[in-house]
PDB file of N, CA and C in Angstrom:
ATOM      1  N   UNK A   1      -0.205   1.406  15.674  1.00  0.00           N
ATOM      2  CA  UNK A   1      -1.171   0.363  15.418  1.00  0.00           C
ATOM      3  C   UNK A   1      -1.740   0.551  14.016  1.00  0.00           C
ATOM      4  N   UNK A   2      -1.862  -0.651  13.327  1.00  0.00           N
ATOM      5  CA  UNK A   2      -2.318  -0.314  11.885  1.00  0.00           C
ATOM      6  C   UNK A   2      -3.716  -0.501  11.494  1.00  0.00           C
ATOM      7  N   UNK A   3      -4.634   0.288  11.465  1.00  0.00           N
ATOM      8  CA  UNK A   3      -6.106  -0.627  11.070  1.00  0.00           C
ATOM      9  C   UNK A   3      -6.209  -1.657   9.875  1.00  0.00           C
ATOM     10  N   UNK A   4      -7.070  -2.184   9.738  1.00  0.00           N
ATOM     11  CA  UNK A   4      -7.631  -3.448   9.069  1.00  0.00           C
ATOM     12  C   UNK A   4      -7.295  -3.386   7.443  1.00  0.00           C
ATOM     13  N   UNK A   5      -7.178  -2.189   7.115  1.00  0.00           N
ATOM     14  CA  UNK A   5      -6.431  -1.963   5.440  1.00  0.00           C
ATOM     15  C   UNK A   5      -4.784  -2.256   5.993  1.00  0.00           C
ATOM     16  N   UNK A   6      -4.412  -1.224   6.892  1.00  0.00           N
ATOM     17  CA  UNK A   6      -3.269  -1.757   6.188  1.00  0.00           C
ATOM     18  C   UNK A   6      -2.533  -2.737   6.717  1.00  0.00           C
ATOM     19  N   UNK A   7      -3.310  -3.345   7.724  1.00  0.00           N
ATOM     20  CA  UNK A   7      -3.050  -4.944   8.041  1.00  0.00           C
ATOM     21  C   UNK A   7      -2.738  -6.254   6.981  1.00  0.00           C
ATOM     22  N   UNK A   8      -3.964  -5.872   5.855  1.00  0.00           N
ATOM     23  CA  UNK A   8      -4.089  -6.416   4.762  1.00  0.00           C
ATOM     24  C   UNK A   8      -2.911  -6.220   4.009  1.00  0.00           C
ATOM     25  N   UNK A   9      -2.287  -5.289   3.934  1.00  0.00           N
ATOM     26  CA  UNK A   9      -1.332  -5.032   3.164  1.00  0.00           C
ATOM     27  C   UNK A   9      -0.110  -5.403   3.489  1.00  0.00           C
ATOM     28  N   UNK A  10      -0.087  -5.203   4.977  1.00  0.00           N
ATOM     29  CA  UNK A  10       1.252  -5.400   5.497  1.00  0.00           C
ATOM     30  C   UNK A  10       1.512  -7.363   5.379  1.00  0.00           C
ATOM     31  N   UNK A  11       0.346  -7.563   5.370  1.00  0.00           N
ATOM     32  CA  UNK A  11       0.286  -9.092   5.059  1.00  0.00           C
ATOM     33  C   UNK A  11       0.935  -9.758   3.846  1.00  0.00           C
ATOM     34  N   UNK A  12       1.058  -9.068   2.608  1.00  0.00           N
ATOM     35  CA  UNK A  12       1.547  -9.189   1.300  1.00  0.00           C
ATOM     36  C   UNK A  12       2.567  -9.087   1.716  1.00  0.00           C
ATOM     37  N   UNK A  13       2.814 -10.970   1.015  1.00  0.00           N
ATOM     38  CA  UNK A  13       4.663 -11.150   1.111  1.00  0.00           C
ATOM     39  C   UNK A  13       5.498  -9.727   0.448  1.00  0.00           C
ATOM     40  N   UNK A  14       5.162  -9.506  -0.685  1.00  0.00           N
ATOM     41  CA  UNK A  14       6.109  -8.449  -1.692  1.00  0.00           C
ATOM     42  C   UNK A  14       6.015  -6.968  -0.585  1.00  0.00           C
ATOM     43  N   UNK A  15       4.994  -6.852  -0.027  1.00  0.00           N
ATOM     44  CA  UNK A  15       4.830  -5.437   0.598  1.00  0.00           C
ATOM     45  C   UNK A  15       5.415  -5.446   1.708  1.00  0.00           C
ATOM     46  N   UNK A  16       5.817  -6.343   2.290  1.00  0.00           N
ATOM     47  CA  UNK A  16       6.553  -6.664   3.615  1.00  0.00           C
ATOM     48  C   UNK A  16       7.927  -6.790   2.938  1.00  0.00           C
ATOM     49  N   UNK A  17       8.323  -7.342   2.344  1.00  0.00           N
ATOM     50  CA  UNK A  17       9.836  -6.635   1.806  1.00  0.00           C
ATOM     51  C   UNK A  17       9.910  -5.123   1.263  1.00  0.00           C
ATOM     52  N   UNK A  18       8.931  -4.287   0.928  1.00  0.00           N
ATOM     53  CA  UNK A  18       9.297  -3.305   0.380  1.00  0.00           C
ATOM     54  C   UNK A  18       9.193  -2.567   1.777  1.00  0.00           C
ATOM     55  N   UNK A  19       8.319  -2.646   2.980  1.00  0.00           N
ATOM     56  CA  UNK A  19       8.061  -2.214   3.939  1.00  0.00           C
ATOM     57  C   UNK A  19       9.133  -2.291   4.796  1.00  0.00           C
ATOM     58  N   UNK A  20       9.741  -3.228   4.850  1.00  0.00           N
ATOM     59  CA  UNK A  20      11.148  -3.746   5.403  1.00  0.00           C
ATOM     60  C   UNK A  20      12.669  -2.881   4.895  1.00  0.00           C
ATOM     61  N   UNK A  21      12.657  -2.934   3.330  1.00  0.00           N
ATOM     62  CA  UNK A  21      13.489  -1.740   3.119  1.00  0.00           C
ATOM     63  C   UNK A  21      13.412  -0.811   3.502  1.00  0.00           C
ATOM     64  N   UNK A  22      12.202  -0.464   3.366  1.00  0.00           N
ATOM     65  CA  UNK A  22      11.939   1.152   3.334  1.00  0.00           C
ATOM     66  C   UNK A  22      12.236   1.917   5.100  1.00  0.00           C
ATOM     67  N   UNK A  23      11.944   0.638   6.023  1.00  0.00           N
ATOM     68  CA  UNK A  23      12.421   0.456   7.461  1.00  0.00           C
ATOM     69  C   UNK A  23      13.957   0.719   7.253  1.00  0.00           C
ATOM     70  N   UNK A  24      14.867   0.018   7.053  1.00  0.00           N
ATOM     71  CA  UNK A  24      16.101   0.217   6.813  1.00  0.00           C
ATOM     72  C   UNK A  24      16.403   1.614   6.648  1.00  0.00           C
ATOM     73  N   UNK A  25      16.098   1.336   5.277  1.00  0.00           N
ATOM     74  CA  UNK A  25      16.958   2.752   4.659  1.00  0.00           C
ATOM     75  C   UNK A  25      16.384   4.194   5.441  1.00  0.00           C
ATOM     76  N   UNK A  26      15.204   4.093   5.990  1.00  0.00           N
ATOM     77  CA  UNK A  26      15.115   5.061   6.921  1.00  0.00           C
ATOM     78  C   UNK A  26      15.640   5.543   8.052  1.00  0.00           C
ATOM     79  N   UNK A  27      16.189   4.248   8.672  1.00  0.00           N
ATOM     80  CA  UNK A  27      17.125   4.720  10.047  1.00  0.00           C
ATOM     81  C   UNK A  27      18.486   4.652   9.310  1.00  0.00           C
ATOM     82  N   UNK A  28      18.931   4.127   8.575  1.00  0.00           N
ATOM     83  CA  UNK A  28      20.638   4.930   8.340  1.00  0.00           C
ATOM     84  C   UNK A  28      20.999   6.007   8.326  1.00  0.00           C
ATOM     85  N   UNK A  29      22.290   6.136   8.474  1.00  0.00           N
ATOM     86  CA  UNK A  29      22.670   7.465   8.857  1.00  0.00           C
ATOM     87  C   UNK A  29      22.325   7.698  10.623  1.00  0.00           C
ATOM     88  N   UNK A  30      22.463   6.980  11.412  1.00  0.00           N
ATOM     89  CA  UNK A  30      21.283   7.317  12.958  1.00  0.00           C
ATOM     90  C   UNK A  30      20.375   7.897  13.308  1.00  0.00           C
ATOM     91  N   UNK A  31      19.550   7.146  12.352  1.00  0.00           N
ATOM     92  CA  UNK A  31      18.288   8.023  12.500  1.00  0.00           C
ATOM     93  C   UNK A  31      17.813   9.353  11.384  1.00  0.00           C
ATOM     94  N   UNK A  32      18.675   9.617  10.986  1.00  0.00           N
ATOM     95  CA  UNK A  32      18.356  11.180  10.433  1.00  0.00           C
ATOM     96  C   UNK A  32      17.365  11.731   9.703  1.00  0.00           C
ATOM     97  N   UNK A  33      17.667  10.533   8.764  1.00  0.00           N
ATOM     98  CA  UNK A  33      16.511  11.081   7.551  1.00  0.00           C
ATOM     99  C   UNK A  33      14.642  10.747   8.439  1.00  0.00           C
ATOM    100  N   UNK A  34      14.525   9.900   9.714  1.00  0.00           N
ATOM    101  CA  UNK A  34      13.204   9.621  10.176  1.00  0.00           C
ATOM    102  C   UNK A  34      12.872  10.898  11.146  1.00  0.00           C
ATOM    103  N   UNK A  35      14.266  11.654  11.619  1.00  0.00           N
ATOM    104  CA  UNK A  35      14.146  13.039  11.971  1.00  0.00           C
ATOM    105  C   UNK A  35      13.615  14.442  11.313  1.00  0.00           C
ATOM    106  N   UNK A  36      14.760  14.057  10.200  1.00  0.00           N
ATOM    107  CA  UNK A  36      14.387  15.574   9.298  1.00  0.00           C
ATOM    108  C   UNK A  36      12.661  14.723   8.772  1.00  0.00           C
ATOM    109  N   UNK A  37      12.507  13.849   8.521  1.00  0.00           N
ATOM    110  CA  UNK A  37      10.954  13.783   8.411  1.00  0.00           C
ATOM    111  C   UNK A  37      10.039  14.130   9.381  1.00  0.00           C
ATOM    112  N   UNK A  38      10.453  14.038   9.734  1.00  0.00           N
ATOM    113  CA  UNK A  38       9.439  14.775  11.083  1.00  0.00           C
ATOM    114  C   UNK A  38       9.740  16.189  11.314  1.00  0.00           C
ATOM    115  N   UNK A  39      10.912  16.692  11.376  1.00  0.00           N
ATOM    116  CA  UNK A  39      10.784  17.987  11.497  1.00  0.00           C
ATOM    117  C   UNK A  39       9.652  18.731  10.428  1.00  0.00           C
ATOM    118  N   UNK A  40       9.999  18.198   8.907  1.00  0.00           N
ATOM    119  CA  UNK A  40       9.620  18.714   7.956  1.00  0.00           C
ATOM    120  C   UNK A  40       7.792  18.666   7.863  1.00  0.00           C
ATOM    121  N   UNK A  41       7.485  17.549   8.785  1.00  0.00           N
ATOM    122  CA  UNK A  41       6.313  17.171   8.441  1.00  0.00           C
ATOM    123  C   UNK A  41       5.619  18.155   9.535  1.00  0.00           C
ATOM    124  N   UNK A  42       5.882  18.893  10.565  1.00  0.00           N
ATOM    125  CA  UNK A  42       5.804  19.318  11.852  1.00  0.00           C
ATOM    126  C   UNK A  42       5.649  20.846  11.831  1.00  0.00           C
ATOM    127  N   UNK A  43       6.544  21.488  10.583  1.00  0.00           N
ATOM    128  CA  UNK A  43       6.151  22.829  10.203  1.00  0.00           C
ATOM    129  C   UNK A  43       5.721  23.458   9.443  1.00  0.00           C
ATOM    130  N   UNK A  44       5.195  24.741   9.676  1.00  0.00           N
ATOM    131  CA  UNK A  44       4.661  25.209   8.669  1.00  0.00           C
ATOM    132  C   UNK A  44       5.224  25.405   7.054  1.00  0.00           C
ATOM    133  N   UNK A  45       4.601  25.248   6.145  1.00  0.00           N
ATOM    134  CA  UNK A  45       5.740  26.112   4.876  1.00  0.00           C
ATOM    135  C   UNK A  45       5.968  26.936   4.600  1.00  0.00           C
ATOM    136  N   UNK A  46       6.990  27.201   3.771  1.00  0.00           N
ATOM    137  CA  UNK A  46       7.371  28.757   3.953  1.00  0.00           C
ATOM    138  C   UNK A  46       6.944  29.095   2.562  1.00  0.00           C
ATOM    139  N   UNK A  47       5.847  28.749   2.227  1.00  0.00           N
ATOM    140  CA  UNK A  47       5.467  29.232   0.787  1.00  0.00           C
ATOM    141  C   UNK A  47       4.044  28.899   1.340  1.00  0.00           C
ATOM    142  N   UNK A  48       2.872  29.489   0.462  1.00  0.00           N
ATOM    143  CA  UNK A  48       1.645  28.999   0.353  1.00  0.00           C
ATOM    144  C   UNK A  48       1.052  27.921  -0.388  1.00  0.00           C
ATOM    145  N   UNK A  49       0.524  27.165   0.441  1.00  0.00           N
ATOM    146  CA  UNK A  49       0.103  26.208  -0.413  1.00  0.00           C
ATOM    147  C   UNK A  49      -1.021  26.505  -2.208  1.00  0.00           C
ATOM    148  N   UNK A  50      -1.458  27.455  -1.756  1.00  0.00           N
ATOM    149  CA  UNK A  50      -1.815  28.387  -3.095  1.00  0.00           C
ATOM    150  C   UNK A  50      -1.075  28.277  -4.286  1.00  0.00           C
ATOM    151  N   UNK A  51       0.265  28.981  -3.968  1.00  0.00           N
ATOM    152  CA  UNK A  51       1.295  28.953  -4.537  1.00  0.00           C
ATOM    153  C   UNK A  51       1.807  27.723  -5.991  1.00  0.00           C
ATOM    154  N   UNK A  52       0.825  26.587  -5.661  1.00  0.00           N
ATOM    155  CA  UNK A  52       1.956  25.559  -5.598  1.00  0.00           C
ATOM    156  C   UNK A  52       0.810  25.764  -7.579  1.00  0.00           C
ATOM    157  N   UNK A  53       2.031  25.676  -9.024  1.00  0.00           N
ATOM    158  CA  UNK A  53       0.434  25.688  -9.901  1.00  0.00           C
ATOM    159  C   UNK A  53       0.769  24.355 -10.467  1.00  0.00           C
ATOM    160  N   UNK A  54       1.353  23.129 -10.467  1.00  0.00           N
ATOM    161  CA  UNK A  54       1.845  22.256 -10.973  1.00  0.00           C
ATOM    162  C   UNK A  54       0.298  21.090 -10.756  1.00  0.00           C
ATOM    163  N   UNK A  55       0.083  20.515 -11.420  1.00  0.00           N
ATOM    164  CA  UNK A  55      -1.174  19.507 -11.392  1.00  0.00           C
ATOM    165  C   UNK A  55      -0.294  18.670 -10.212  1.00  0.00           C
ATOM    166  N   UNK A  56      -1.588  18.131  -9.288  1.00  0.00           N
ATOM    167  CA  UNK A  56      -1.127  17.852  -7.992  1.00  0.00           C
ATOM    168  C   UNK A  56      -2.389  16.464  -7.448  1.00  0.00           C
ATOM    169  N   UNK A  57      -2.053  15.268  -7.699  1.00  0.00           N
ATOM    170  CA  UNK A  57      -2.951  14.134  -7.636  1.00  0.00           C
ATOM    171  C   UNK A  57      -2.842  13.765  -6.167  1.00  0.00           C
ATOM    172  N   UNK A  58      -3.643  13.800  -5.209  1.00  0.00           N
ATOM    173  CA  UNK A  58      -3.366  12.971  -4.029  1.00  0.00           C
ATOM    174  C   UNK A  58      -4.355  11.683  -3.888  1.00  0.00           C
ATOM    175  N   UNK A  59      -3.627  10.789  -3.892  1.00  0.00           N
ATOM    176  CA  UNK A  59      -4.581   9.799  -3.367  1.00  0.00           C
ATOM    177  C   UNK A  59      -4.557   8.938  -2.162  1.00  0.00           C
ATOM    178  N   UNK A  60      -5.722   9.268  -1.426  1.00  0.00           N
ATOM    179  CA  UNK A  60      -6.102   8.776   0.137  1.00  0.00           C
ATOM    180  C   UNK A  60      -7.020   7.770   0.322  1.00  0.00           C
ATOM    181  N   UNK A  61      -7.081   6.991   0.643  1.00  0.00           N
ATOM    182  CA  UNK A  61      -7.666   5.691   1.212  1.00  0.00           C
ATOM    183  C   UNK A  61      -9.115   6.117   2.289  1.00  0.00           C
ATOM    184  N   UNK A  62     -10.018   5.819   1.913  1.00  0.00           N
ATOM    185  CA  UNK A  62     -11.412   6.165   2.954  1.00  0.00           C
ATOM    186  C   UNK A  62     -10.895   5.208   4.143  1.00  0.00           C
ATOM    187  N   UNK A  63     -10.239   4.192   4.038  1.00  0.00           N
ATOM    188  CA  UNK A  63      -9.880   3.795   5.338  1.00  0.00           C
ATOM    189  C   UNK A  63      -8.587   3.817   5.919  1.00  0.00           C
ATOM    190  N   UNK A  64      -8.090   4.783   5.713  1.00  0.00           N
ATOM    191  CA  UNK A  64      -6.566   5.362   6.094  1.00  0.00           C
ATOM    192  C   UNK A  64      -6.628   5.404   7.778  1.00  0.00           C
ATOM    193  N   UNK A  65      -6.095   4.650   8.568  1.00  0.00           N
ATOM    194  CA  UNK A  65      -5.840   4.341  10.208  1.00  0.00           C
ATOM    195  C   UNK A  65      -5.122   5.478  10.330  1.00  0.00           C
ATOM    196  N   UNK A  66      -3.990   6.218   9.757  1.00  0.00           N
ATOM    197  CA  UNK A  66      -2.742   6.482   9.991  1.00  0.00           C
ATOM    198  C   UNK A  66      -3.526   7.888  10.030  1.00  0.00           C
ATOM    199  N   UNK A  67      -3.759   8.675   8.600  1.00  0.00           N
ATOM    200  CA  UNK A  67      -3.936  10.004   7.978  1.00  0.00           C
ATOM    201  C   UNK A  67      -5.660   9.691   7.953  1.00  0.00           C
ATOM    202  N   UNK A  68      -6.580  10.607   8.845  1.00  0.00           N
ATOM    203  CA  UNK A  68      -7.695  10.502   8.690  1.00  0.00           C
ATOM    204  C   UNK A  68      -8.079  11.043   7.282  1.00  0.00           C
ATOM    205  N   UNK A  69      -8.972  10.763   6.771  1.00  0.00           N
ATOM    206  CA  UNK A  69      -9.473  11.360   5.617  1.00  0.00           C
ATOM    207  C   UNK A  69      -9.925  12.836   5.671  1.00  0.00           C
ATOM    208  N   UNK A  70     -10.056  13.634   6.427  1.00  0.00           N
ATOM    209  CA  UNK A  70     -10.397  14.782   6.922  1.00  0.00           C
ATOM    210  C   UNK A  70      -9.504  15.913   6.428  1.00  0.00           C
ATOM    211  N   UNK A  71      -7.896  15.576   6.801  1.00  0.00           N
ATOM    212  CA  UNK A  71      -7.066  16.399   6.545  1.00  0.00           C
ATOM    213  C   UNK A  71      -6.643  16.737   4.837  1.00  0.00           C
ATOM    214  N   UNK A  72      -7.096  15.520   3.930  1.00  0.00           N
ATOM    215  CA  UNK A  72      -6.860  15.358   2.860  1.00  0.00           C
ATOM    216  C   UNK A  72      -7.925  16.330   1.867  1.00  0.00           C
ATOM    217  N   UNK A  73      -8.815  16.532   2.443  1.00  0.00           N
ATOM    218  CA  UNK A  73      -9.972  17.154   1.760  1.00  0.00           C
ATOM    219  C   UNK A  73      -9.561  19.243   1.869  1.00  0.00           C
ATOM    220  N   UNK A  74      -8.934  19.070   3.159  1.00  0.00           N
ATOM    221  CA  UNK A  74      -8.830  20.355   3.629  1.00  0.00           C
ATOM    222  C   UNK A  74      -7.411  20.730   2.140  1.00  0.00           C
ATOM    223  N   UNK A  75      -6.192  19.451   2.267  1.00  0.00           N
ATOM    224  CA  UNK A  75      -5.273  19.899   1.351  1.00  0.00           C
ATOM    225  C   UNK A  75      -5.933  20.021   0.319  1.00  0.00           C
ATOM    226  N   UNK A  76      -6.387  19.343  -0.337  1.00  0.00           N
ATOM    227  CA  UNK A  76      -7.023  19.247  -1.739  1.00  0.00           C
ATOM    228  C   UNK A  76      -7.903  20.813  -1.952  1.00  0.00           C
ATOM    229  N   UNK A  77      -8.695  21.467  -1.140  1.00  0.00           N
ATOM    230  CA  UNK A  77      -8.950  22.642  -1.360  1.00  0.00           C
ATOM    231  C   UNK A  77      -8.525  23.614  -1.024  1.00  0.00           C
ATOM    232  N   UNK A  78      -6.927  23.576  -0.539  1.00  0.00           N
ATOM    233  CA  UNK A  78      -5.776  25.011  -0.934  1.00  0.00           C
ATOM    234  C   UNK A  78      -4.899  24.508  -2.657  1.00  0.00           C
ATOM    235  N   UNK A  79      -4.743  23.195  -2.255  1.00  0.00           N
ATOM    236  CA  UNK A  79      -4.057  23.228  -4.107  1.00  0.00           C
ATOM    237  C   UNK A  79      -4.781  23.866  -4.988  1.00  0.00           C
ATOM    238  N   UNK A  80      -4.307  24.670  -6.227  1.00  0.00           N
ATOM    239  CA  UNK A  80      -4.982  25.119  -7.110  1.00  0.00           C
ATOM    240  C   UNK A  80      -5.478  24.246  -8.272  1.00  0.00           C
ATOM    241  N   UNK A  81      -4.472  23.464  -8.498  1.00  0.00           N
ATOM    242  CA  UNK A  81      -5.032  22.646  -9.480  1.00  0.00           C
ATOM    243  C   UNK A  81      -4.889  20.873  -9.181  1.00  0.00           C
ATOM    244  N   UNK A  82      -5.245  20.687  -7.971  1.00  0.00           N
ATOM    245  CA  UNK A  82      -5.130  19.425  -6.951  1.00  0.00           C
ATOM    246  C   UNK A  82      -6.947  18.469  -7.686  1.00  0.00           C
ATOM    247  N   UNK A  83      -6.453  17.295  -7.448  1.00  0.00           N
ATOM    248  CA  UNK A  83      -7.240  16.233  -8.189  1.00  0.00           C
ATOM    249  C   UNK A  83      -7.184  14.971  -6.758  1.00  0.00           C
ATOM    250  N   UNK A  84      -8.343  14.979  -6.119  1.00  0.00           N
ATOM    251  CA  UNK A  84      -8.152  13.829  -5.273  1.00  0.00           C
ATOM    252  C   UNK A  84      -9.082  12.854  -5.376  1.00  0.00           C
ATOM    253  N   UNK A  85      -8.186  11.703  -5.111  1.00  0.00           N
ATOM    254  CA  UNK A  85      -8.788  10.280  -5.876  1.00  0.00           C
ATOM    255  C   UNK A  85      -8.666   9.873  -4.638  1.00  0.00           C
ATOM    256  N   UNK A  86      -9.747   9.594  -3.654  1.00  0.00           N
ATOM    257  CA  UNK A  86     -10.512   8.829  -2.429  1.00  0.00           C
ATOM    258  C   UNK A  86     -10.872   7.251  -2.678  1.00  0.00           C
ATOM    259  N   UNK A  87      -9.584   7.212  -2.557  1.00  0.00           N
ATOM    260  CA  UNK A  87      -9.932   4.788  -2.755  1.00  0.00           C
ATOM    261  C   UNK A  87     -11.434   4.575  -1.662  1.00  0.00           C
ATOM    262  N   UNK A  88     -12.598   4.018  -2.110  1.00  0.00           N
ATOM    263  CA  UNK A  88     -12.947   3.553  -1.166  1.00  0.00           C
ATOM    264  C   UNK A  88     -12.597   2.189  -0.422  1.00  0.00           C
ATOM    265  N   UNK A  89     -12.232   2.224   0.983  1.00  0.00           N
ATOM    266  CA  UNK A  89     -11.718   1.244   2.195  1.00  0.00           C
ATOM    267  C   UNK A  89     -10.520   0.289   1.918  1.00  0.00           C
ATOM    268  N   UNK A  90      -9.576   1.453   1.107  1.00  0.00           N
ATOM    269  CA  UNK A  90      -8.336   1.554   0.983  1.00  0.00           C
ATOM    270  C   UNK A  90      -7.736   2.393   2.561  1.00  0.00           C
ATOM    271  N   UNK A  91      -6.481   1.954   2.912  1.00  0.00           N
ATOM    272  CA  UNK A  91      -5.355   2.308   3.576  1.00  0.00           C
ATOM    273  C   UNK A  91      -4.194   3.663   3.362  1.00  0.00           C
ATOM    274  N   UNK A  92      -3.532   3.271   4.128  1.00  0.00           N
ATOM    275  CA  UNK A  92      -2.140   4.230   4.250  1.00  0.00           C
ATOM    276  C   UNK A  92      -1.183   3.547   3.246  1.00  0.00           C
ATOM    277  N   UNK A  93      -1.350   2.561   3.167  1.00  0.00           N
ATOM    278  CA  UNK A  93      -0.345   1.999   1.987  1.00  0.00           C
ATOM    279  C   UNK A  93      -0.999   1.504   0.822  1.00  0.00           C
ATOM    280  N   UNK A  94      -1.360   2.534  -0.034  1.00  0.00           N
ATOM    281  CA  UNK A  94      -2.297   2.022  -0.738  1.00  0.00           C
ATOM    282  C   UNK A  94      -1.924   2.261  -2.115  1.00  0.00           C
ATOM    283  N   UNK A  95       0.086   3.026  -1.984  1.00  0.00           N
ATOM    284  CA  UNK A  95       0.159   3.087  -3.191  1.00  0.00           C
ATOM    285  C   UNK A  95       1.446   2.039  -3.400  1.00  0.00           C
ATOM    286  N   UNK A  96       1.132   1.051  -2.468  1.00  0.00           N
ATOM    287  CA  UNK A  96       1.963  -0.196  -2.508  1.00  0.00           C
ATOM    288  C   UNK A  96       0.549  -1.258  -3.253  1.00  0.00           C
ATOM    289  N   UNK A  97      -0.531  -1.096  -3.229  1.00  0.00           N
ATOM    290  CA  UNK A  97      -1.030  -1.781  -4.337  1.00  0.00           C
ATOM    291  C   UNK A  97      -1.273  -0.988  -5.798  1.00  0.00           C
ATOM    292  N   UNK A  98      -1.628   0.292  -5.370  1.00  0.00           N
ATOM    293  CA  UNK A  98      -1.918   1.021  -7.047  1.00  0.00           C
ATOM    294  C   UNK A  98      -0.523   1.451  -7.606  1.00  0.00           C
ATOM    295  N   UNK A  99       0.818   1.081  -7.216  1.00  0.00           N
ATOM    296  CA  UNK A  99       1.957   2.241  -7.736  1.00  0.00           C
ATOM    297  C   UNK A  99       1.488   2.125  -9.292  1.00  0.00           C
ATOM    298  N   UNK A 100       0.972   1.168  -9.942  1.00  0.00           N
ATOM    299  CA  UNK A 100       1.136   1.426 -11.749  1.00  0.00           C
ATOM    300  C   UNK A 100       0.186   1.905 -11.625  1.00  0.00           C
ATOM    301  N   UNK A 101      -1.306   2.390 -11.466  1.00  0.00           N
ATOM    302  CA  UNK A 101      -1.826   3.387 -11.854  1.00  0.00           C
ATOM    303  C   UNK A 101      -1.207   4.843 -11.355  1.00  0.00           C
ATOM    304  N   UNK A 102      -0.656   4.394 -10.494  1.00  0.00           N
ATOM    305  CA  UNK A 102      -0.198   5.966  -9.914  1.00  0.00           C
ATOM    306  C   UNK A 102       0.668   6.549 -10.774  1.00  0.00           C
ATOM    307  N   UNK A 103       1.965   5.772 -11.163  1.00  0.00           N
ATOM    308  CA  UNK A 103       2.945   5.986 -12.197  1.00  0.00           C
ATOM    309  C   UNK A 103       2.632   6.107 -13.552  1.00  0.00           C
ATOM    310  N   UNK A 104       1.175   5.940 -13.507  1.00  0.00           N
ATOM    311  CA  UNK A 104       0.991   5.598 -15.531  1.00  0.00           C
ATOM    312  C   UNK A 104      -0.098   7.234 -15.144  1.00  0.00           C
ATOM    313  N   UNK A 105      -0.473   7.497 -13.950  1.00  0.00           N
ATOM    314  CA  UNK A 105      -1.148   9.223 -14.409  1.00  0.00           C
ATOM    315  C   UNK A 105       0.173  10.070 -14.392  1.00  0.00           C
ATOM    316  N   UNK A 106       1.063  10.096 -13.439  1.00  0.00           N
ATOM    317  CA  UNK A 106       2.162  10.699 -13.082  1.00  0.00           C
ATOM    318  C   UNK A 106       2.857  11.119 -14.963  1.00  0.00           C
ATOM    319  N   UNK A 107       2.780   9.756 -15.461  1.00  0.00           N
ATOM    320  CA  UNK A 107       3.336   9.804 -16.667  1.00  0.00           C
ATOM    321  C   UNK A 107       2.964  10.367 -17.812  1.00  0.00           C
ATOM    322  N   UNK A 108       1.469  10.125 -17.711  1.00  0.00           N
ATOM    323  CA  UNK A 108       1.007  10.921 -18.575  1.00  0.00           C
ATOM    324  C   UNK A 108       0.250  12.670 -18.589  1.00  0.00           C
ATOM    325  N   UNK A 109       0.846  13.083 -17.391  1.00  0.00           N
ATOM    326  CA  UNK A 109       1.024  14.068 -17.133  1.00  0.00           C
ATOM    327  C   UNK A 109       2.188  14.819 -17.640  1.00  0.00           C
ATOM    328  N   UNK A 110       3.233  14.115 -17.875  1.00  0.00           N
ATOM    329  CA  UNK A 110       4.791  14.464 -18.012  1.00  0.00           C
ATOM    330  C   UNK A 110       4.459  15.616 -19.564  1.00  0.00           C
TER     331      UNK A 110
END
């Protein structure tokens, strides 16, 4: 069930085709790649999140249905050098409206 953000979103003609691919290309192969996502998402890592020293942007939606905002705060304070940008009463798909800001920090990070 999707709450009220990303209802909104899923509503956008353009985001409903990208949502639609992204449906596809996920079950080809039978399923696999929506498996190994889940496995992957399901265990622990085998490194520390400590570990990780690469600049590390997450951005979460205050109104994320899917990923409560809770868990995001907890990641953000094991990254070492983690930067989290909290959309307020933004969604789970929320980098189907920001991808160019997302791609223009990504970039100028490079």
């Amino acid at each position: 069930m999707l709450g009220p953000a990303e209802q909104e979103e899923a509503g956008n003609p353009v985001s409903r085709i990208v949502l639609r691919d992204a449906a596809q290309h996920g079950f080809t192969h039978q399923g696999q790649g929506v498996y190994y996502d889940g496995q992957a998402l399901c265990r622990r890592p085998k490194f520390a999140l400590t570990a990780i020293q690469a600049p590390t942007t997450l951005w979460h939606g205050t109104a994320d249905f899917i990923w409560h905002p809770d868990p995001i705060y907890y990641l953000a304070s094991r990254l070492p050098h983690a930067t989290l940008r909290m959309l307020p009463d933004e969604g789970h798909m929320l980098f189907l409206k920001y991808w160019r800001q997302i791609l223009e920090q990504v970039r100028s990070e490079l």
